[in-house]
C-alpha atoms as a PDB file:
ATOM      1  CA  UNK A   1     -12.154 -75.520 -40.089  1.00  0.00           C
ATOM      2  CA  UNK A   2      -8.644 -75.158 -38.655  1.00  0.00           C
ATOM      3  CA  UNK A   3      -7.264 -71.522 -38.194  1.00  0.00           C
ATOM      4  CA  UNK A   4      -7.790 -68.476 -40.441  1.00  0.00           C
ATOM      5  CA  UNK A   5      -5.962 -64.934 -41.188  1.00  0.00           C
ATOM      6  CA  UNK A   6      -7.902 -62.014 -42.085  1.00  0.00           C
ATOM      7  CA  UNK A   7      -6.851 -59.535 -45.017  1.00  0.00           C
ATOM      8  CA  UNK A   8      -5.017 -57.099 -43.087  1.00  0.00           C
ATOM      9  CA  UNK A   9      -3.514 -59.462 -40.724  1.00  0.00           C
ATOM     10  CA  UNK A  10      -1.818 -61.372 -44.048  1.00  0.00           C
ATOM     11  CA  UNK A  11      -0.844 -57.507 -44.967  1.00  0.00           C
ATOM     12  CA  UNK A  12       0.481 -56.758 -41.855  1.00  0.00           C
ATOM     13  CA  UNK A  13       2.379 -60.340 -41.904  1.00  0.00           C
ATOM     14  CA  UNK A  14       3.900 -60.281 -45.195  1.00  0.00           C
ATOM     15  CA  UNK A  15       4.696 -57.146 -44.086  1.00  0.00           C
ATOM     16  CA  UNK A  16       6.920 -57.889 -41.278  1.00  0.00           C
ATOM     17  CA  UNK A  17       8.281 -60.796 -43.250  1.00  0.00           C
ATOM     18  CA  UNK A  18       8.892 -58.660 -45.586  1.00  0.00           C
ATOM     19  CA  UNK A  19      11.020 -56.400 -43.397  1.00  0.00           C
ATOM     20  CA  UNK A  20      12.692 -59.423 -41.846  1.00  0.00           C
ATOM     21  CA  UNK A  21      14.114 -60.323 -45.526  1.00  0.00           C
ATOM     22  CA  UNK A  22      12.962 -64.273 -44.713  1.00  0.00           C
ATOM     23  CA  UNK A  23      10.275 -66.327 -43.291  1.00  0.00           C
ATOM     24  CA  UNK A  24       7.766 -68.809 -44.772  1.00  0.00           C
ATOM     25  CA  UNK A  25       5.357 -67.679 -42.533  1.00  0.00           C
ATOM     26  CA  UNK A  26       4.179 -67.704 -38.344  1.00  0.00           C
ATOM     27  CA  UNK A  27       3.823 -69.765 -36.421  1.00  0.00           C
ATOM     28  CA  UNK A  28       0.644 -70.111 -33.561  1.00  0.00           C
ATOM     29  CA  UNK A  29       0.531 -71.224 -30.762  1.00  0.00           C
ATOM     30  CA  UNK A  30      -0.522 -71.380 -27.090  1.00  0.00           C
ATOM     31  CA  UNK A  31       1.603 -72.027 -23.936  1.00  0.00           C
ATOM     32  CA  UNK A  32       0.388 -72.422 -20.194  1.00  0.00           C
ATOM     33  CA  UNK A  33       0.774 -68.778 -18.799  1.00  0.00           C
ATOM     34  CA  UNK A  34      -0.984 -65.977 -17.259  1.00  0.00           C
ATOM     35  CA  UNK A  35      -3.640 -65.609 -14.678  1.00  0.00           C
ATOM     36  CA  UNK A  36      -6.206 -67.735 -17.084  1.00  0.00           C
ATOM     37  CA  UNK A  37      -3.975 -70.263 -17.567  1.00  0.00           C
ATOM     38  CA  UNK A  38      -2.774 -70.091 -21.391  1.00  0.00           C
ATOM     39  CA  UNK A  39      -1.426 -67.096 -23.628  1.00  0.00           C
ATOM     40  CA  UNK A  40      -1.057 -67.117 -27.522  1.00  0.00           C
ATOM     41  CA  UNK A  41       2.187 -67.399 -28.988  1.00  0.00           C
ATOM     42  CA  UNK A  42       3.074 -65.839 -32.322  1.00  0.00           C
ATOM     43  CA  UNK A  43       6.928 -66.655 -33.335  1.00  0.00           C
ATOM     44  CA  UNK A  44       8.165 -66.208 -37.184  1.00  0.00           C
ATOM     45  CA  UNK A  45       8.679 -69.928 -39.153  1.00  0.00           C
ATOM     46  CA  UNK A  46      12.208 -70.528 -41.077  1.00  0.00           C
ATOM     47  CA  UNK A  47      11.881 -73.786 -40.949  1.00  0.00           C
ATOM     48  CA  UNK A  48       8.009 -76.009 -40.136  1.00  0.00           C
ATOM     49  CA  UNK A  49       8.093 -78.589 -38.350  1.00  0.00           C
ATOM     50  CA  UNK A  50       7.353 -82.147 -39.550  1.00  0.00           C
ATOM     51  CA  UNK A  51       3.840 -82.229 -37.549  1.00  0.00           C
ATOM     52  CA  UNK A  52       2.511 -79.021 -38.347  1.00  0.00           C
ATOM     53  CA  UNK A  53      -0.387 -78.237 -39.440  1.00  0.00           C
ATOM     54  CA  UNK A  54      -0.279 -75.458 -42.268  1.00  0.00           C
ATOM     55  CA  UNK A  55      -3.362 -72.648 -42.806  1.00  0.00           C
ATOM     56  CA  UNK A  56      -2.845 -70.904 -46.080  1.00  0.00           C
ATOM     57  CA  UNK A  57      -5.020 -67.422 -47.312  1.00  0.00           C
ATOM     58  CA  UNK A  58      -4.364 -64.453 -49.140  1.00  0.00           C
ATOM     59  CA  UNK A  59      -0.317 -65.419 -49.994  1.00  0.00           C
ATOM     60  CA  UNK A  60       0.250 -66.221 -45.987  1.00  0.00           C
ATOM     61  CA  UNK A  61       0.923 -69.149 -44.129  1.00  0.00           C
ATOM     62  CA  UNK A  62       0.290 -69.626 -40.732  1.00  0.00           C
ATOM     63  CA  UNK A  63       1.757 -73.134 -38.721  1.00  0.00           C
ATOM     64  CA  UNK A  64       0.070 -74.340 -35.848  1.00  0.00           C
ATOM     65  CA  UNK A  65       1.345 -77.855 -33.574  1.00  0.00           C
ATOM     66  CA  UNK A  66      -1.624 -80.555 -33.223  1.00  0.00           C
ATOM     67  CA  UNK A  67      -1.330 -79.459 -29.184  1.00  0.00           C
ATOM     68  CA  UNK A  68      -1.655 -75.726 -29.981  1.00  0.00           C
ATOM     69  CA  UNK A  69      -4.947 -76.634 -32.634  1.00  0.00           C
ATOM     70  CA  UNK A  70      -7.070 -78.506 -30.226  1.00  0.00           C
ATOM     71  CA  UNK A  71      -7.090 -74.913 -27.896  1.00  0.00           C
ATOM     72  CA  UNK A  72      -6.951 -73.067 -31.436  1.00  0.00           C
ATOM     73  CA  UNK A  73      -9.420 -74.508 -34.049  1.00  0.00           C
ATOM     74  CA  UNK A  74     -11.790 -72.081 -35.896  1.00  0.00           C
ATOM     75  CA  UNK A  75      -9.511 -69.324 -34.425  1.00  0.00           C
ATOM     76  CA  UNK A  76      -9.326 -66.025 -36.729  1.00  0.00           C
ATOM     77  CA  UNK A  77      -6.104 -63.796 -36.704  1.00  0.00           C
ATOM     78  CA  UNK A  78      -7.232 -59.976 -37.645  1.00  0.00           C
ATOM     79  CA  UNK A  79      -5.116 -57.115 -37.598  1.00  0.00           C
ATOM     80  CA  UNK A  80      -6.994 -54.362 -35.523  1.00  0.00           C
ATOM     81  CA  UNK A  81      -6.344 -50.492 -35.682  1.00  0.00           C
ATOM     82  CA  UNK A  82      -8.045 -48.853 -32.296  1.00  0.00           C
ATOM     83  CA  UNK A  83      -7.134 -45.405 -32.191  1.00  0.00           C
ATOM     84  CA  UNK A  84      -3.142 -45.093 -31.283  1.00  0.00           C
ATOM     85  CA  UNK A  85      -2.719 -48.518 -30.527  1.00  0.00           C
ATOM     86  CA  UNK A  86      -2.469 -51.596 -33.323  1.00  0.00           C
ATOM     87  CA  UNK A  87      -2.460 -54.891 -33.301  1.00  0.00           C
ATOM     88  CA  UNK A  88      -2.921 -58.539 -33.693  1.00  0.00           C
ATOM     89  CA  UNK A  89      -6.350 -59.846 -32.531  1.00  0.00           C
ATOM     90  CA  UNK A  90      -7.465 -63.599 -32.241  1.00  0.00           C
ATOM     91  CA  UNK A  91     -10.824 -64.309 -32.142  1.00  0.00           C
ATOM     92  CA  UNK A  92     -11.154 -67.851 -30.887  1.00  0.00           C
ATOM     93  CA  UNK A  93     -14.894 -69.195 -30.352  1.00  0.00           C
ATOM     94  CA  UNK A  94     -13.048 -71.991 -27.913  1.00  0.00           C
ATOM     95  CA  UNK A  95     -12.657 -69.288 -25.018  1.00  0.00           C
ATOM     96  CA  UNK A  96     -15.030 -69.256 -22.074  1.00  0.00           C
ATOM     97  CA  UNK A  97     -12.900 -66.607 -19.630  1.00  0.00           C
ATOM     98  CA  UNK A  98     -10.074 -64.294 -20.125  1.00  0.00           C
ATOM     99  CA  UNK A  99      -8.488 -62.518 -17.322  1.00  0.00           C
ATOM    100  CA  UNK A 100      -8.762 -58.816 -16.744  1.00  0.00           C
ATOM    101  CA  UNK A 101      -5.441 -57.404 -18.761  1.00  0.00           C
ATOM    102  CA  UNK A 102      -6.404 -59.804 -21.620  1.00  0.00           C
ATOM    103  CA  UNK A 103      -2.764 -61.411 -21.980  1.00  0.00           C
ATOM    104  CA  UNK A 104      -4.246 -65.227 -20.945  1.00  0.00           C
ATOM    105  CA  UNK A 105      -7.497 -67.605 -21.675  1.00  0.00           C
ATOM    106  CA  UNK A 106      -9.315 -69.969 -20.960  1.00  0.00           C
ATOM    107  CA  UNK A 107     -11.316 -72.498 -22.916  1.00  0.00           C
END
């Protein structure tokens, strides 16, 4: 199943790769943080890694690290408009809390 990017998320990341002027793709990820114990990361990819694993649709590629996939698998990345405010949205079916500002998880 692994991890999958939505149309306008790949938009909106080719985009900023775009802007950057290099990048093969993102990398995701999660790190122990926040009041629910773990917090996405999201960090631009010059170079992958020798262990990653590598998600592929419409012309982006996102890298994720065997630790990060076990919290992350079957995890979509959308790209969310909601009035002023835009964004990137994961939808991971592997969370059972979340804490109250939404910046942590837990699964």
């Amino acid at each position: 199943m692994g991890v999958t990017i939505s149309e306008s998320a790949a938009r909106h990341v080719a985009s900023q790769l775009s802007g950057r002027g290099k990048g093969l793709g993102i990398r995701l990820g999660v790190t122990t943080s926040g009041c629910s114990g773990m917090a996405y990361v999201l960090e631009f990819v010059d170079e992958p890694a020798a262990e990653d694993q590598v998600f592929e649709e419409h012309g982006v590629k996102v890298f994720v690290d065997p630790k990060s996939l076990v919290y992350l698998e079957g995890t979509e990345l959308d790209f969310v408009r909601e009035g002023l405010n835009e964004g990137l949205q994961f939808r991971n079916p592997n969370v059972t809390g979340e804490c109250g500002c939404g910046e942590s998880f837990t699964v």
